[in-house]
C-alpha atoms as a PDB file:
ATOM      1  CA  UNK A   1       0.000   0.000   0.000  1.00  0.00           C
ATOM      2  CA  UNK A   2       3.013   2.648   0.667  1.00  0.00           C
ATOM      3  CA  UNK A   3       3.834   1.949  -3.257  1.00  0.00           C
ATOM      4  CA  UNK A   4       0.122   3.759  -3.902  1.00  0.00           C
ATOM      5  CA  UNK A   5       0.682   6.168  -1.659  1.00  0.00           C
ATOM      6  CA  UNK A   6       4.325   7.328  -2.991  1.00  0.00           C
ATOM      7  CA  UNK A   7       2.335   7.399  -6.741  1.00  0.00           C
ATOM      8  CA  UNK A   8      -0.378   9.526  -5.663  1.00  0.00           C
ATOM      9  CA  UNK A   9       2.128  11.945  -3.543  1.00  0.00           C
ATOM     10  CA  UNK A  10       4.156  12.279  -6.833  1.00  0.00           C
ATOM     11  CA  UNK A  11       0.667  13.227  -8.904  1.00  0.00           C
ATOM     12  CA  UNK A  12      -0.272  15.782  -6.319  1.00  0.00           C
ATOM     13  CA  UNK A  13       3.108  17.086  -5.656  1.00  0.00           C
ATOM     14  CA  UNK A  14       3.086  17.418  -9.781  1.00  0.00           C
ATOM     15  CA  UNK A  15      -0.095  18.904 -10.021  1.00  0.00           C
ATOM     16  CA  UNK A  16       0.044  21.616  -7.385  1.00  0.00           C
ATOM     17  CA  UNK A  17       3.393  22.483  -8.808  1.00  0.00           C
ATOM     18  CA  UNK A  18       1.629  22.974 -12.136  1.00  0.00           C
ATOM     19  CA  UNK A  19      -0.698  25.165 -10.511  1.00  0.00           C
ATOM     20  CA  UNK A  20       1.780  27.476  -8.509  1.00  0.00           C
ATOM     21  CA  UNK A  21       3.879  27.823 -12.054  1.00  0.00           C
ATOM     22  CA  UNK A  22       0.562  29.252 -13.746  1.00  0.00           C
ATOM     23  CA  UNK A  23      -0.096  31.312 -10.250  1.00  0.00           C
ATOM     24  CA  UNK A  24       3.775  32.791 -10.903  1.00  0.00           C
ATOM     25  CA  UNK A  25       3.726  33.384 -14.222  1.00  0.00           C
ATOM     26  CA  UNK A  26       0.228  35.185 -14.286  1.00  0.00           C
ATOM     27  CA  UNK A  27       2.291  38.104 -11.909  1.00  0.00           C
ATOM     28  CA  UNK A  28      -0.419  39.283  -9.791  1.00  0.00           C
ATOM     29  CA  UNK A  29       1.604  38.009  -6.584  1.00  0.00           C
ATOM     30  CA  UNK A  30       3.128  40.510  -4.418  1.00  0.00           C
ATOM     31  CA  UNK A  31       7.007  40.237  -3.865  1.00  0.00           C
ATOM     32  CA  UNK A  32       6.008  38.139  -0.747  1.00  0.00           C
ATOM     33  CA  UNK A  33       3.713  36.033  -2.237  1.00  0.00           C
ATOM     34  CA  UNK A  34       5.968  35.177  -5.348  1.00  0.00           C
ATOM     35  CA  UNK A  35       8.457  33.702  -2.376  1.00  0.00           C
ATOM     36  CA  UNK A  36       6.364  31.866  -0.549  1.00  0.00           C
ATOM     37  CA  UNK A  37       5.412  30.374  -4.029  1.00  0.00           C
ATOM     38  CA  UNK A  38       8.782  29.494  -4.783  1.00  0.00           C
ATOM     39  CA  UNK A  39       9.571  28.418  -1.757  1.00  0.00           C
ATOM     40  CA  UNK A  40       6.977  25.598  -2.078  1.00  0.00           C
ATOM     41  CA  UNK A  41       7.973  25.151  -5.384  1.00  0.00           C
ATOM     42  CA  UNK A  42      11.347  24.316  -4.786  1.00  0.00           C
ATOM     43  CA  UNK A  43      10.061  21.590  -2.179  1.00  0.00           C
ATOM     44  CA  UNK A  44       7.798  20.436  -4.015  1.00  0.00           C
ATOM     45  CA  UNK A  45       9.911  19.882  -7.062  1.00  0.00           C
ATOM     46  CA  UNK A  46      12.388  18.193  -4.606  1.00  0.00           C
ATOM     47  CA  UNK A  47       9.747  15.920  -3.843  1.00  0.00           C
ATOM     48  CA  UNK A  48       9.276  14.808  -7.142  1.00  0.00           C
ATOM     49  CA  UNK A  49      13.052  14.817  -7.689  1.00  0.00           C
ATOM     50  CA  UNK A  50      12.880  12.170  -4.958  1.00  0.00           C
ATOM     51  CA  UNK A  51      10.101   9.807  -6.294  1.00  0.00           C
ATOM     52  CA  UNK A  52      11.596   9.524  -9.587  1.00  0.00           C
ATOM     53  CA  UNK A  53      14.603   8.266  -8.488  1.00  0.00           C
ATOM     54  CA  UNK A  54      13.321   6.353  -5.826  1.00  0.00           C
ATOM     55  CA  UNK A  55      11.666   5.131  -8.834  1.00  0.00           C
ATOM     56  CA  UNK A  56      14.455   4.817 -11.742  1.00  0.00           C
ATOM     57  CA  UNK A  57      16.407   2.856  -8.307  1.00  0.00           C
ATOM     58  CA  UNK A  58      13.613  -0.012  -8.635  1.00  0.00           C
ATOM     59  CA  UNK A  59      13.315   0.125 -12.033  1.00  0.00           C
ATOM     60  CA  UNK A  60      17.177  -0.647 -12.068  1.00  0.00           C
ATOM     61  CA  UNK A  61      17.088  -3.061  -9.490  1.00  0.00           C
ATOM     62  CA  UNK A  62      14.444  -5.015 -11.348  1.00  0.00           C
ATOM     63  CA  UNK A  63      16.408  -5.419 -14.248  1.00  0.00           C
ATOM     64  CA  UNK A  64      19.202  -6.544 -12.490  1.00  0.00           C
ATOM     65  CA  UNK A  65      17.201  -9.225 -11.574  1.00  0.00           C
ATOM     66  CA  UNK A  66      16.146  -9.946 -15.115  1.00  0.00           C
ATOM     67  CA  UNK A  67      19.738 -10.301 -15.916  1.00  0.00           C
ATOM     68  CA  UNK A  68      19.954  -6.917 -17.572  1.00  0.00           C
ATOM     69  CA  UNK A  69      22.671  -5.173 -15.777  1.00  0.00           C
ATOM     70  CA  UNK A  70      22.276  -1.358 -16.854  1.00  0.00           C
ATOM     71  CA  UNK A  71      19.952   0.845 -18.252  1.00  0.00           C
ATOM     72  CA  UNK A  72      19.752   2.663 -20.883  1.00  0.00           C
ATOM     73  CA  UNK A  73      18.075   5.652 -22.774  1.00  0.00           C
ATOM     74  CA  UNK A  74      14.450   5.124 -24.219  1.00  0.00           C
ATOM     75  CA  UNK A  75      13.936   5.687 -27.703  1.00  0.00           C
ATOM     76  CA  UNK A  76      10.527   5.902 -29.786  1.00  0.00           C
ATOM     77  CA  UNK A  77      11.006   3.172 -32.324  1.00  0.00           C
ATOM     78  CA  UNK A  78      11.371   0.256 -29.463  1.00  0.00           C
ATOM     79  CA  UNK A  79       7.912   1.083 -29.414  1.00  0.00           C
ATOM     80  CA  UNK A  80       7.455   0.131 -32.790  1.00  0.00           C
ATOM     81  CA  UNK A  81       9.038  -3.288 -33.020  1.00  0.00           C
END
């Protein structure tokens, strides 16, 4: 159940950074405002820095598993095959 939870912090920490970008960028904050802002953007986008690789770690320790021993970069056409 923590696995859920984690996923549906990393949505809402996503989201409400999405919303405080649009809230920034529309510049009706005041000075203070625009800080506080920031200030939970930067957490927030620490958060999500966190989950993902929290995330890439299992994804890497899975394939270890698999007998795959690195990763490596996605491309489009693997899709395809």
């Amino acid at each position: 159940m923590a696995k859920k939870q984690n996923e549906i912090n990393f949505e809402q920490s996503l989201q409400e950074l999405e919303a405080l970008v649009e809230k920034m960028e529309a510049g009706n904050l005041s000075l203070e405002e625009s800080l506080k802002c920031f200030e939970r953007g930067v957490a927030l986008t620490r958060n999500c820095q966190k989950a993902l690789a929290e995330a890439e770690q299992k994804v890497q320790i899975l394939l270890e598993k698999n007998g795959k021993e690195k990763l490596h970069d996605f491309e489009a056409d693997e899709i395809r095959k």
